[in-house]
N, C-alpha and C. Protein backbone atom coordinates (compact mmCIF):
# COMPACT_ATOMS: atom_id res chain seq x y z
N UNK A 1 13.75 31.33 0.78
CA UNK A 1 13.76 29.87 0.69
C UNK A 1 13.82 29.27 2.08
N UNK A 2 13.57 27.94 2.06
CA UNK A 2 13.72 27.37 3.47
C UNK A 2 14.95 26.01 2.95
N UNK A 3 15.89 26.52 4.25
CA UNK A 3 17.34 25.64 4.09
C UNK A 3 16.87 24.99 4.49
N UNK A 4 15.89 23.91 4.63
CA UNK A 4 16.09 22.98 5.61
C UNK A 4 16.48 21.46 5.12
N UNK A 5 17.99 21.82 4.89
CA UNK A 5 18.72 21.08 3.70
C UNK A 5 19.13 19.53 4.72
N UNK A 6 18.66 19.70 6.02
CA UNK A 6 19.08 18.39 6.22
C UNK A 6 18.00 17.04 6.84
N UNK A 7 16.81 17.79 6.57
CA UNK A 7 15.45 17.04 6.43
C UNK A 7 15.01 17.03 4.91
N UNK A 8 14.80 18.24 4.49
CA UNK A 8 14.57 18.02 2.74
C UNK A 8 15.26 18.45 1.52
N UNK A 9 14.97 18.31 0.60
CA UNK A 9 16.04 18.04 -0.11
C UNK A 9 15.89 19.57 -1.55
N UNK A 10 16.90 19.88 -2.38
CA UNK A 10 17.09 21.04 -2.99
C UNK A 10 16.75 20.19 -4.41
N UNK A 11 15.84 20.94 -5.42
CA UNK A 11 15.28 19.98 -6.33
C UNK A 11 15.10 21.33 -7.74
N UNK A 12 15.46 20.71 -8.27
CA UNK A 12 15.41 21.64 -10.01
C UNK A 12 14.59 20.76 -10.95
N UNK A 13 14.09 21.54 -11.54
CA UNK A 13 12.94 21.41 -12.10
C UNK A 13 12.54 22.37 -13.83
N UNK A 14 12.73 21.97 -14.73
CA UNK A 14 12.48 22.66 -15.86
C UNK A 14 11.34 21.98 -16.66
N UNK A 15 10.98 22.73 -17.00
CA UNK A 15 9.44 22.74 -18.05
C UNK A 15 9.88 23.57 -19.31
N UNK A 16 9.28 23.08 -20.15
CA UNK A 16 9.40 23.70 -21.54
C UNK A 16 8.08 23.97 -22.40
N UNK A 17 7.57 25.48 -22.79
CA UNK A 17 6.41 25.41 -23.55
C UNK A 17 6.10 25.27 -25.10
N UNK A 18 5.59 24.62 -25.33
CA UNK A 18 5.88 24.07 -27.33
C UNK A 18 4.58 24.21 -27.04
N UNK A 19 3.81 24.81 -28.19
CA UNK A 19 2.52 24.90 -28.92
C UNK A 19 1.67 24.86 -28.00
N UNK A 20 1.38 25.68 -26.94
CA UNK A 20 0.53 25.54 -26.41
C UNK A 20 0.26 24.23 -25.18
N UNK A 21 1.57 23.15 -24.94
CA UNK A 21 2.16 22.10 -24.82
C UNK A 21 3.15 22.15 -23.50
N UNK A 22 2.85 21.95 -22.37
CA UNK A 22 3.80 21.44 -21.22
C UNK A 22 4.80 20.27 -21.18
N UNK A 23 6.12 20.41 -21.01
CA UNK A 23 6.89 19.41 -21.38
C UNK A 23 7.72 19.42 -20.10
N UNK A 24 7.86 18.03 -18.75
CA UNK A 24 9.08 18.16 -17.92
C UNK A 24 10.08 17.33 -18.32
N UNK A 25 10.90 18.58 -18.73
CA UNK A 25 12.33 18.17 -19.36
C UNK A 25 13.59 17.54 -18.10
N UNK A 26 13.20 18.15 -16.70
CA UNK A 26 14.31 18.11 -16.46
C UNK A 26 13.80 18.13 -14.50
N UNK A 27 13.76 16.74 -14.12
CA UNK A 27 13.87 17.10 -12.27
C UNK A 27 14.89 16.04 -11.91
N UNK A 28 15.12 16.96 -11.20
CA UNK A 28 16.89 16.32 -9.99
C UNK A 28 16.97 17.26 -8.75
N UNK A 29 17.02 15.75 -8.03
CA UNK A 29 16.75 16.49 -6.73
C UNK A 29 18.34 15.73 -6.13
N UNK A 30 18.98 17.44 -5.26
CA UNK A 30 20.17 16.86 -4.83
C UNK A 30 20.08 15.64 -3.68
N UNK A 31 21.56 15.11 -3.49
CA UNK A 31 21.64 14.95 -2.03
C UNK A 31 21.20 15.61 -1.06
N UNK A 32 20.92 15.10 0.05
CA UNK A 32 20.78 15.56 1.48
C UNK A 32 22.15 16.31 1.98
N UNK A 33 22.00 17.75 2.61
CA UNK A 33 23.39 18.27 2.61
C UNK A 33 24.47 18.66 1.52
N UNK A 34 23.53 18.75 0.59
CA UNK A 34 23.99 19.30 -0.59
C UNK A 34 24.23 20.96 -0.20
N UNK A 35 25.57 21.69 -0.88
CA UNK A 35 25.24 23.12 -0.56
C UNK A 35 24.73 23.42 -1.16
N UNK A 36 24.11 24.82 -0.80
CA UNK A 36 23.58 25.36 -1.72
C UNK A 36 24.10 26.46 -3.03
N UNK A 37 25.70 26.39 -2.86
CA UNK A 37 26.55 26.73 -3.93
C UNK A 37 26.20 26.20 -4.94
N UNK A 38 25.99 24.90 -4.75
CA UNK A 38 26.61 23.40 -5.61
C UNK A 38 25.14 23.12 -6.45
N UNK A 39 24.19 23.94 -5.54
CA UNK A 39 22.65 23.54 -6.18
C UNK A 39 22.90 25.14 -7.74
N UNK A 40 22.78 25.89 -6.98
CA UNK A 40 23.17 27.00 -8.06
C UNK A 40 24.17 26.59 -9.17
N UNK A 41 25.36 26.20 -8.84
CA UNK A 41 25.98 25.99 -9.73
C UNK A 41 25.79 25.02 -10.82
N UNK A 42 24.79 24.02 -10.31
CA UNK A 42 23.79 23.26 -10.92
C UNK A 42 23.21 23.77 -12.20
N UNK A 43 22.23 24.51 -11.54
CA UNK A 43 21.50 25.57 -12.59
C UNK A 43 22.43 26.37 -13.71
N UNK A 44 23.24 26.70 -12.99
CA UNK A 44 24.11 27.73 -14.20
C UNK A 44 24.26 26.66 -15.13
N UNK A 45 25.26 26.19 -15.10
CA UNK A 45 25.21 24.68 -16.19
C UNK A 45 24.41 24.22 -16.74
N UNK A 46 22.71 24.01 -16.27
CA UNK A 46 21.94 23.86 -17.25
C UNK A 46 21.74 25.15 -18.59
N UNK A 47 21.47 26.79 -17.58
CA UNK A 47 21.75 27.25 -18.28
C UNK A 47 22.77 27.61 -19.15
N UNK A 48 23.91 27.58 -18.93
CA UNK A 48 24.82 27.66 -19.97
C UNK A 48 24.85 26.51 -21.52
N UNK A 49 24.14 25.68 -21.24
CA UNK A 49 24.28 24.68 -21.64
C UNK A 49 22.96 24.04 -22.73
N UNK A 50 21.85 24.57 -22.36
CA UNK A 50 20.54 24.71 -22.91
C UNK A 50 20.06 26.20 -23.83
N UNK A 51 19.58 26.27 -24.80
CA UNK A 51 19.40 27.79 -25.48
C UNK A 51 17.79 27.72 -25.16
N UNK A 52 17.71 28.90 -24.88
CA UNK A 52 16.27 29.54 -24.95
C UNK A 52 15.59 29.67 -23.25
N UNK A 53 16.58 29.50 -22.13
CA UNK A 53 15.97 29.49 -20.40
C UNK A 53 15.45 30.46 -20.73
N UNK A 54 14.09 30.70 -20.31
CA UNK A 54 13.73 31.74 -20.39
C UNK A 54 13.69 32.33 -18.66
N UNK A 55 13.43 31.85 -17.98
CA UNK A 55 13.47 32.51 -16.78
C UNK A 55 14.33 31.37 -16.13
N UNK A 56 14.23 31.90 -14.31
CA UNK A 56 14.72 30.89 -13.73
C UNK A 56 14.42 31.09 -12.57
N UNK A 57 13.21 30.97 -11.19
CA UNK A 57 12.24 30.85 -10.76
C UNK A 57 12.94 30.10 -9.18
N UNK A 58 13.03 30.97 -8.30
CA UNK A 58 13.59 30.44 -6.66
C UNK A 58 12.49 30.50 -5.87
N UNK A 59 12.02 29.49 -5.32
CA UNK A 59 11.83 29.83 -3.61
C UNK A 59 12.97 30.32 -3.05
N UNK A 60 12.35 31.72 -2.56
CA UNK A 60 13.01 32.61 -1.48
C UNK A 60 12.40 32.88 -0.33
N UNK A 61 11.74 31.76 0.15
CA UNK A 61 11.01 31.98 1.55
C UNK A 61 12.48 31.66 2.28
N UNK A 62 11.78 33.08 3.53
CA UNK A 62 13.03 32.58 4.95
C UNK A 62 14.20 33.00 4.80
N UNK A 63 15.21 33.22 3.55
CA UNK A 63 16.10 34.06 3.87
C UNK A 63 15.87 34.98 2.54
N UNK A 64 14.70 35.89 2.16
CA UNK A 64 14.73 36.79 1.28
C UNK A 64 15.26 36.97 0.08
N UNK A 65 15.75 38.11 -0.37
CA UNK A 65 16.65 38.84 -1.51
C UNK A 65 17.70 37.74 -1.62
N UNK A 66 18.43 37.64 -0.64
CA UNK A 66 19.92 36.98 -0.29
C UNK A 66 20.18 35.94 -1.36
N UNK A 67 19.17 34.24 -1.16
CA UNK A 67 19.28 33.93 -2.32
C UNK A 67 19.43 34.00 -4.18
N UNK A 68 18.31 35.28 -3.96
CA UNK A 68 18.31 35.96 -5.32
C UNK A 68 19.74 36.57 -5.98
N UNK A 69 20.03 37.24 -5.23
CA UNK A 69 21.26 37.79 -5.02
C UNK A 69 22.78 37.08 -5.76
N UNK A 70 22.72 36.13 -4.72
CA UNK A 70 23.48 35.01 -4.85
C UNK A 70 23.59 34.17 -6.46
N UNK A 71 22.94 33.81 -6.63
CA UNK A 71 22.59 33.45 -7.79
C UNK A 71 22.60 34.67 -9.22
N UNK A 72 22.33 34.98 -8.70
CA UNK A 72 22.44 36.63 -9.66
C UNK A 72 24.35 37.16 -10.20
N UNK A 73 24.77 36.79 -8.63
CA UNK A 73 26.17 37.14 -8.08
C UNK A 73 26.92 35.62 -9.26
N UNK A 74 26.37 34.44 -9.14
CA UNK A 74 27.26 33.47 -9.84
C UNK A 74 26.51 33.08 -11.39
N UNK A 75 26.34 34.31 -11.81
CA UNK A 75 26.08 34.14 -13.16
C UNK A 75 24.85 33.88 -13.84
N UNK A 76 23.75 33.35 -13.26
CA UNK A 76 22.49 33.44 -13.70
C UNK A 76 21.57 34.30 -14.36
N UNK A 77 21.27 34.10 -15.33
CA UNK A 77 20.21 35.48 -15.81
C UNK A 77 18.85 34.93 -15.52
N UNK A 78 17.94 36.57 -15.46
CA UNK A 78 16.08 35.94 -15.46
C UNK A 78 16.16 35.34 -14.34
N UNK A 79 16.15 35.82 -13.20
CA UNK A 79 16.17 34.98 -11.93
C UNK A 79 14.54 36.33 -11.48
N UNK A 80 14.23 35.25 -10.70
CA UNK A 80 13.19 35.46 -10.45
C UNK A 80 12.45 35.13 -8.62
N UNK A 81 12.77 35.39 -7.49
CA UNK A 81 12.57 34.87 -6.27
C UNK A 81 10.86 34.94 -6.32
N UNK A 82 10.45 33.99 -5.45
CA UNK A 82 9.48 33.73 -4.60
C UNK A 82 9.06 33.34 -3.54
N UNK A 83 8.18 34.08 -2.93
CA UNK A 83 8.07 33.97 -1.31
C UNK A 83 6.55 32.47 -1.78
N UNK A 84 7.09 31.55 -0.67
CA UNK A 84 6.49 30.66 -0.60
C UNK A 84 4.67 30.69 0.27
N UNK A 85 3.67 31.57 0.32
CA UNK A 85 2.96 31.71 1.36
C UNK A 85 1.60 31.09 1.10
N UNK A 86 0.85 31.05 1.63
CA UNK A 86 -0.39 30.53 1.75
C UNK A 86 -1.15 30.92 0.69
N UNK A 87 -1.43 31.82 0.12
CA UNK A 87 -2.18 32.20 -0.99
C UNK A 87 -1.30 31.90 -2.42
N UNK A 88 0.19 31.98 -2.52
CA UNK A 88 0.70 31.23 -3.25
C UNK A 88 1.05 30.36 -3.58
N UNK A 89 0.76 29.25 -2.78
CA UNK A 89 0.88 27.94 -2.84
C UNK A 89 -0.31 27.56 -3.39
N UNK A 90 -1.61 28.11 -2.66
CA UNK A 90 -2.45 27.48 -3.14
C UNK A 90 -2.82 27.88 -4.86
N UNK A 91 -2.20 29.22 -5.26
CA UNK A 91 -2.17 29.27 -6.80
C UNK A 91 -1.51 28.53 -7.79
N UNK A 92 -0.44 27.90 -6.76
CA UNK A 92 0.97 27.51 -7.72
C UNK A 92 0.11 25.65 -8.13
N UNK A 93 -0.17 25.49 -6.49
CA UNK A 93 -1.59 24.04 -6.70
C UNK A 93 -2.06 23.65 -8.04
N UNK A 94 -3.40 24.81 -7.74
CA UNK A 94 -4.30 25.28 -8.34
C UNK A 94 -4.16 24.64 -9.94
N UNK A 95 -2.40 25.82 -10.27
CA UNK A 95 -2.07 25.93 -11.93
C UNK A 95 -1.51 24.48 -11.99
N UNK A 96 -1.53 23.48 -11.29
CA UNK A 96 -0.71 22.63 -11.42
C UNK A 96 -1.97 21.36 -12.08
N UNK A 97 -2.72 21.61 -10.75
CA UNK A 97 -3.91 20.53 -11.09
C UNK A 97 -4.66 20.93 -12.60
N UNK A 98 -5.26 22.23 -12.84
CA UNK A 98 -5.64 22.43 -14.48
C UNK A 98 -5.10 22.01 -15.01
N UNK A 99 -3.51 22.43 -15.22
CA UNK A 99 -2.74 21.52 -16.36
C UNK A 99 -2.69 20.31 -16.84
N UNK A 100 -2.89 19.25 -14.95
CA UNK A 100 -2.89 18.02 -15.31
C UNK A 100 -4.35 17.82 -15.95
N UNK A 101 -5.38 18.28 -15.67
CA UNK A 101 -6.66 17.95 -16.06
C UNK A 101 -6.69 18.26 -17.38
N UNK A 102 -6.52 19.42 -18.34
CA UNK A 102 -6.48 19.42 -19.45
C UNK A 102 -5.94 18.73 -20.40
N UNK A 103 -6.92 18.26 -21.81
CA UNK A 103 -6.29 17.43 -22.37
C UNK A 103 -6.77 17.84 -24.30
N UNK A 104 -6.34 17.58 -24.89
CA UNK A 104 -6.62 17.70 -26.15
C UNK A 104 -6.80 16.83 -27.44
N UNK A 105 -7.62 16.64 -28.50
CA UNK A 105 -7.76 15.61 -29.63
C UNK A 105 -6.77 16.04 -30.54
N UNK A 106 -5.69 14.69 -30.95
CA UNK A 106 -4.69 15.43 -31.46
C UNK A 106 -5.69 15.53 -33.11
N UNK A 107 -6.58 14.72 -33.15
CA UNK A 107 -7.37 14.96 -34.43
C UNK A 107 -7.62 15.69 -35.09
N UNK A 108 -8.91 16.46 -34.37
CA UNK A 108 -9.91 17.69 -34.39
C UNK A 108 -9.53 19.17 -33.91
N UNK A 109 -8.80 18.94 -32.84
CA UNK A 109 -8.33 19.83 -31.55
C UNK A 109 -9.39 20.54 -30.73
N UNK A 110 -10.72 18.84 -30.27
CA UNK A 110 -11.15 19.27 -29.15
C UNK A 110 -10.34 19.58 -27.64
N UNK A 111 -10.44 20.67 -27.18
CA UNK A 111 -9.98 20.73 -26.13
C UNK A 111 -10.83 20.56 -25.17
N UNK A 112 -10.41 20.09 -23.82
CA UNK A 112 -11.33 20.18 -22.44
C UNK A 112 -10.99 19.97 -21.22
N UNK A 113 -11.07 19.15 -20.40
CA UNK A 113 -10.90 18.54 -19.25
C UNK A 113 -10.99 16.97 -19.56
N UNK A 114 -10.01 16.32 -18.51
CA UNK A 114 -10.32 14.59 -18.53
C UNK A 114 -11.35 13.93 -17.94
N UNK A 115 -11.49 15.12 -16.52
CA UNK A 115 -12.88 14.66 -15.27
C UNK A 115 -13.98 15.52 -16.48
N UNK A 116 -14.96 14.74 -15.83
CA UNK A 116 -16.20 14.74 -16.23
C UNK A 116 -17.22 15.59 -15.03
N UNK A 117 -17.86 16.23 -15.64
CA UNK A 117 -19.23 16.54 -14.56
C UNK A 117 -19.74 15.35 -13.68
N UNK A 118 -20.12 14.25 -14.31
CA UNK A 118 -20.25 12.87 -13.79
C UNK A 118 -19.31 12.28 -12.58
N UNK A 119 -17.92 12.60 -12.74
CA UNK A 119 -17.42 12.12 -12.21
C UNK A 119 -16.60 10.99 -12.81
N UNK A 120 -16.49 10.67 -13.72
CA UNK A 120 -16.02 10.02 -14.93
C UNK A 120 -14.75 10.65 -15.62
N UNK A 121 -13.97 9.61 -15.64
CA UNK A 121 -12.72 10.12 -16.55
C UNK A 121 -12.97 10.16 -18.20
N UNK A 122 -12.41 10.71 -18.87
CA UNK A 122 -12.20 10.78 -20.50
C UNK A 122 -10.65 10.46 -21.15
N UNK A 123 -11.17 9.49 -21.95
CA UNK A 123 -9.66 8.86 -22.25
C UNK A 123 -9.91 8.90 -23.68
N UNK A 124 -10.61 9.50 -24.27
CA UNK A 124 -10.69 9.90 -25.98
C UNK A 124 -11.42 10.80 -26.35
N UNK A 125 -11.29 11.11 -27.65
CA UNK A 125 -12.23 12.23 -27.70
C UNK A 125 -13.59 12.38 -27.49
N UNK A 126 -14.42 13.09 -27.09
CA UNK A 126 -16.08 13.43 -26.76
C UNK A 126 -16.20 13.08 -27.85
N UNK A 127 -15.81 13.79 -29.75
CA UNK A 127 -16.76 13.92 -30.60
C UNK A 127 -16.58 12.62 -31.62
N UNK A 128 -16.18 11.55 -31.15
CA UNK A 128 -16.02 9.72 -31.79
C UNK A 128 -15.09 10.20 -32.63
N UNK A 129 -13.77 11.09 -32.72
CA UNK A 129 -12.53 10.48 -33.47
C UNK A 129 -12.22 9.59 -33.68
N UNK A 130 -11.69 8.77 -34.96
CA UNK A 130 -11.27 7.67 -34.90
C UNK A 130 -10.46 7.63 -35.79
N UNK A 131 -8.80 7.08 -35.36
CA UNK A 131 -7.89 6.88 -36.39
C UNK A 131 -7.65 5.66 -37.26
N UNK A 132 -6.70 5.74 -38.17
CA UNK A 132 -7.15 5.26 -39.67
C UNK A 132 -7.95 3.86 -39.70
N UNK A 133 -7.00 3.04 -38.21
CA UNK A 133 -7.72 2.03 -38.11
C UNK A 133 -9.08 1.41 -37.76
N UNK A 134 -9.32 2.36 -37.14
CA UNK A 134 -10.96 2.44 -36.38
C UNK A 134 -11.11 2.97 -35.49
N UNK A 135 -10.17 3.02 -34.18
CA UNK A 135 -9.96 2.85 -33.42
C UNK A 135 -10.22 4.89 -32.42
N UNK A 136 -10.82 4.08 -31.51
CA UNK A 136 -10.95 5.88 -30.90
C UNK A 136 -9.84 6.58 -30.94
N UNK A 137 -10.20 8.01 -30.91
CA UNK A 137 -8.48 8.46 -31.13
C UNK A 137 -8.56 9.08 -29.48
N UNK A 138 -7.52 8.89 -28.32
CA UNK A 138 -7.32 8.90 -27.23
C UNK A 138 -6.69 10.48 -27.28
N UNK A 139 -7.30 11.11 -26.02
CA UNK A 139 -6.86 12.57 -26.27
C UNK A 139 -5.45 12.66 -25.71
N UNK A 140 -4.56 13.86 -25.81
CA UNK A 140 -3.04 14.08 -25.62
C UNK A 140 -3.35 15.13 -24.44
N UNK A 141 -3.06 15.01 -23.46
CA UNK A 141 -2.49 15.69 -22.25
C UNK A 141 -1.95 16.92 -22.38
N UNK A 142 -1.95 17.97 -21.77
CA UNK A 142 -1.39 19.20 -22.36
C UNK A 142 -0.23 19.74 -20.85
N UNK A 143 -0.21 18.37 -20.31
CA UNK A 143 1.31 18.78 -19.46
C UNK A 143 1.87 17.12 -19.45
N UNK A 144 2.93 17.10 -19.87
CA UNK A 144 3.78 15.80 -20.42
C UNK A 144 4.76 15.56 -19.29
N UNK A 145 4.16 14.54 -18.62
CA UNK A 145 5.23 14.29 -17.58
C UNK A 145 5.86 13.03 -17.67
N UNK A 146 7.08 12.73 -17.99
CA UNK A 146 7.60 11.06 -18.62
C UNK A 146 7.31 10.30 -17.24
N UNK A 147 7.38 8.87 -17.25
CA UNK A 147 7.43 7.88 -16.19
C UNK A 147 8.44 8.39 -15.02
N UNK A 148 8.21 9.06 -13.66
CA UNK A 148 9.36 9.18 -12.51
C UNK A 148 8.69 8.18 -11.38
N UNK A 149 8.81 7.41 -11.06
CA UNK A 149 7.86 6.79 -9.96
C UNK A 149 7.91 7.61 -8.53
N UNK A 150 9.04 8.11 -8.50
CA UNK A 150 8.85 9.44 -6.96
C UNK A 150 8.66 10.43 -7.47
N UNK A 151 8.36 11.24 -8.19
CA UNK A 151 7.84 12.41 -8.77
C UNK A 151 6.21 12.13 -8.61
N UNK A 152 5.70 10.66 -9.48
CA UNK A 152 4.27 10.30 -9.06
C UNK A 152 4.19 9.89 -7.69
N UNK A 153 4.88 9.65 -7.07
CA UNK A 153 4.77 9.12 -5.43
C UNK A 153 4.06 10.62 -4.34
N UNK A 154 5.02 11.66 -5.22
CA UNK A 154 4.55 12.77 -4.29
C UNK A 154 3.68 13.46 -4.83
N UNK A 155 3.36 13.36 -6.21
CA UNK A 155 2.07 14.26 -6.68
C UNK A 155 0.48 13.47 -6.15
N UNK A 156 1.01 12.54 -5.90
CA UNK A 156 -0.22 11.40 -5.27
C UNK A 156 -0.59 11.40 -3.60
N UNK A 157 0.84 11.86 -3.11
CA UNK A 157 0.72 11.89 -1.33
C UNK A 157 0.42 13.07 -1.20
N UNK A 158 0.16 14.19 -2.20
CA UNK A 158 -0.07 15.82 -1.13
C UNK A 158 -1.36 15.84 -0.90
N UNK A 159 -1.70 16.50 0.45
CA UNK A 159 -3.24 16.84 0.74
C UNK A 159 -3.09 18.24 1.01
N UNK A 160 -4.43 18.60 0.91
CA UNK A 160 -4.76 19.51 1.69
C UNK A 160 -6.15 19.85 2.36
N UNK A 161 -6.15 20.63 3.05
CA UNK A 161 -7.63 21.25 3.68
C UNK A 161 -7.54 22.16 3.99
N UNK A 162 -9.14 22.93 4.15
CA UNK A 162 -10.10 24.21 3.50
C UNK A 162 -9.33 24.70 5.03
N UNK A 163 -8.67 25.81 5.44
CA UNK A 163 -8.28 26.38 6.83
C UNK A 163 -9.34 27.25 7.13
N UNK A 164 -9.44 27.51 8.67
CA UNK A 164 -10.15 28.47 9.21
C UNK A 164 -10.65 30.22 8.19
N UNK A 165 -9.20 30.39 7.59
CA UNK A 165 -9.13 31.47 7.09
C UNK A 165 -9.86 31.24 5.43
N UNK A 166 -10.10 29.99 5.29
CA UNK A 166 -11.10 29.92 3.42
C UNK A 166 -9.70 29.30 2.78
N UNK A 167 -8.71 29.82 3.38
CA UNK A 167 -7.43 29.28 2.22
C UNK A 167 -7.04 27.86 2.08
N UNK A 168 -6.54 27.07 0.87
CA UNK A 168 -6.38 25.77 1.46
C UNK A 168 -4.35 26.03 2.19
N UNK A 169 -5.02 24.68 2.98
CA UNK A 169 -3.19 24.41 3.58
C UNK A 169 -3.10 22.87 3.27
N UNK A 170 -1.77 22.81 3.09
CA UNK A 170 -0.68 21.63 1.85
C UNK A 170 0.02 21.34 3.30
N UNK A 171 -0.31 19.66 3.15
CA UNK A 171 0.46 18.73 3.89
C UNK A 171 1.14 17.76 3.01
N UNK A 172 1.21 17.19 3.40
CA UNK A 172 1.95 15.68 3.41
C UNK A 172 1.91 14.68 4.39
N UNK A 173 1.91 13.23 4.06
CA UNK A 173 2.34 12.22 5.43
C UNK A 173 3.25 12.09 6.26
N UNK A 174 3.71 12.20 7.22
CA UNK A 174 4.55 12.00 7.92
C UNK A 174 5.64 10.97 7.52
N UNK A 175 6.76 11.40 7.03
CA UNK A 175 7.93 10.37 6.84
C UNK A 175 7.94 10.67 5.34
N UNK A 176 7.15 11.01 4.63
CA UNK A 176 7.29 11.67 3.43
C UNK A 176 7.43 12.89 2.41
N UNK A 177 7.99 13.13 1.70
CA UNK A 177 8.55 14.54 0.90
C UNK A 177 7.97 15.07 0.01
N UNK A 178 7.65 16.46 -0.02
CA UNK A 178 6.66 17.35 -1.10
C UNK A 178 7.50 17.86 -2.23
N UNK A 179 8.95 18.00 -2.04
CA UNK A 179 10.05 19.40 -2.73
C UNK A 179 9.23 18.43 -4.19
N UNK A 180 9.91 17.72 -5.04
CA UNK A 180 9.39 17.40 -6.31
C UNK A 180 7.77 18.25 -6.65
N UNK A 181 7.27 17.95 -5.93
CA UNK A 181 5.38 18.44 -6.49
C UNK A 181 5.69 19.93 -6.92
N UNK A 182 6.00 20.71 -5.25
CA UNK A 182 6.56 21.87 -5.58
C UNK A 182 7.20 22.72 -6.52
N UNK A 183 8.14 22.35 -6.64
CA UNK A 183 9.14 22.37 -7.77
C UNK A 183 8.07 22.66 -9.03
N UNK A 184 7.86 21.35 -9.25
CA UNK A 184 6.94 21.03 -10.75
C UNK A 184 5.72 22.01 -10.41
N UNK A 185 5.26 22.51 -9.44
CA UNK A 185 3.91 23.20 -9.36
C UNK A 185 4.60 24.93 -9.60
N UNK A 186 5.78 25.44 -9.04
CA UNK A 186 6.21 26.47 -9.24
C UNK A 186 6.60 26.90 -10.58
N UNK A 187 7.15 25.74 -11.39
CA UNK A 187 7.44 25.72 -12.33
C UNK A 187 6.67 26.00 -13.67
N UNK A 188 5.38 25.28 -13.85
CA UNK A 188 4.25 25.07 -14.29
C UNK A 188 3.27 26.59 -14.13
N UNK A 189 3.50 26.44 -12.99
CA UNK A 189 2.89 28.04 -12.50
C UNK A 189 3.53 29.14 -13.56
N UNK A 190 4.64 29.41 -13.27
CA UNK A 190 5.53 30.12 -13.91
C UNK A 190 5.53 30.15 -15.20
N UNK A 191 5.25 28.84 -16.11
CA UNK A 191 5.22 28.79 -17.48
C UNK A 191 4.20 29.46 -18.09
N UNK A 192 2.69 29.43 -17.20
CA UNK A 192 1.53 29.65 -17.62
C UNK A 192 1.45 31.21 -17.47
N UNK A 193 2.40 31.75 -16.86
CA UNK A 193 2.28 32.93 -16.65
C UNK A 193 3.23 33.90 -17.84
N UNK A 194 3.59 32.88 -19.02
CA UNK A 194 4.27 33.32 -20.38
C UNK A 194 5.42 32.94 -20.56
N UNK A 195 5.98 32.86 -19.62
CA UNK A 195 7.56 32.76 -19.10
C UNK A 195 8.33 31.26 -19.17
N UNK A 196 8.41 30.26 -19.89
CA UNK A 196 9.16 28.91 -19.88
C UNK A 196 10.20 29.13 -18.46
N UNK A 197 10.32 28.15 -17.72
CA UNK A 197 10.98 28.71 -16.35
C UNK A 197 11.45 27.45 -16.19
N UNK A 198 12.51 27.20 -15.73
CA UNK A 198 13.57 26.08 -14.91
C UNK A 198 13.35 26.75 -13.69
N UNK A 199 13.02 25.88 -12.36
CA UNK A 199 13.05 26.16 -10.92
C UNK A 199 14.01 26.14 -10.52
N UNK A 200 14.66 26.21 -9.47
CA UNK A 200 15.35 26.17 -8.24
C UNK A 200 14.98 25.84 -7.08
N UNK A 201 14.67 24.74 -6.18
CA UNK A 201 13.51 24.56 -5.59
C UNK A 201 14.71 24.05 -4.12
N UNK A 202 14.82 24.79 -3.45
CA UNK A 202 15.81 24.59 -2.48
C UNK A 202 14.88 24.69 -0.91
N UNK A 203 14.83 23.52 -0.54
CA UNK A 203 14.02 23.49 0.88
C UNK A 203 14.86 23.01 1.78
């Protein structure tokens, strides 16, 4: 993980998978100078407290095992570290943006994408659903993220570009914070990979 607990901030993050269905149940991002006892001990409490965690998913860039460890050491089960690097970021991205793009007819159960070949968004179904009233039937999203206005603040400010090496590299603006995207992108990542996962997202 990277402490760098007194520029950015330590952020938890849970997702839940129902039917095929992305759900964020749960982001809180500590204080500044929060320990990182206090972030763990965080987590335990959700888990103790929630049935069914199925995993539970760290950035462990920068100080290794240690975190894992730690957490392991104060009670956590299904812990899971991750090294934060260039080819994993750009996967963790990657699984983040499909999710948001996919969407489904709760009608019919066309599935697809929202972008268009065109370039055009889709806000109902392709094949003219229409519920009882007439009315198009608007497709359902297959990652459910409730109203956060800084959660959308930072899924809206990340960039990136194509590096020398083919890989992409993840910025941000200057004066502004990524941990939330992250979080939710590790998380998401993690779900798709079978596993329902609450993060730990400690930068």
């Amino acid at each position: 993980m990277d402490f760098g607990k007194h520029a950015d901030y330590s952020v938890v993050t849970a997702v839940e998978k129902l039917r095929g269905h992305l759900y964020l149940r749960h982001c809180w991002q500590a204080p500044l100078e929060t320990s990182y006892g206090a972030v763990i001990g965080y987590v335990k409490r959700l888990q103790d407290n929630w049935t069914g965690v199925r995993a539970v998913y760290a950035d462990k860039t920068g100080v290794g095992e240690y975190i894992v460890e730690d957490m392991q050491r104060g009670g956590l089960r299904n812990v899971t570290g991750v090294n934060f690097t260039v080819p994993s970021k750009e996967g963790m991205a990657t699984a983040l943006k499909e999710q948001m793009r996919r969407a489904v007819c709760p009608k019919c159960g066309w599935e697809g994408y929202i972008d268009t070949v065109e370039g055009d968004w889709r806000t109902v179904c392709p094949r003219g659903c229409e519920s009882e009233e007439g009315n198009p039937v608007k497709l359902r999203p297959r990652l459910h993220i409730p109203y956060d206005p800084d959660l959308y603040h930072e899924l809206n400010n990340e960039r990136y570009e194509l590096g020398k090496t083919g890989k992409l590299m993840f910025n941000h603006p200057e004066g502004t914070h990524d941990d939330r995207f992250w979080a939710l992108a590790l998380a998401v990542y993690a779900a798709e990979k079978g596993r329902g996962a609450t993060l730990i997202r400690i930068r």
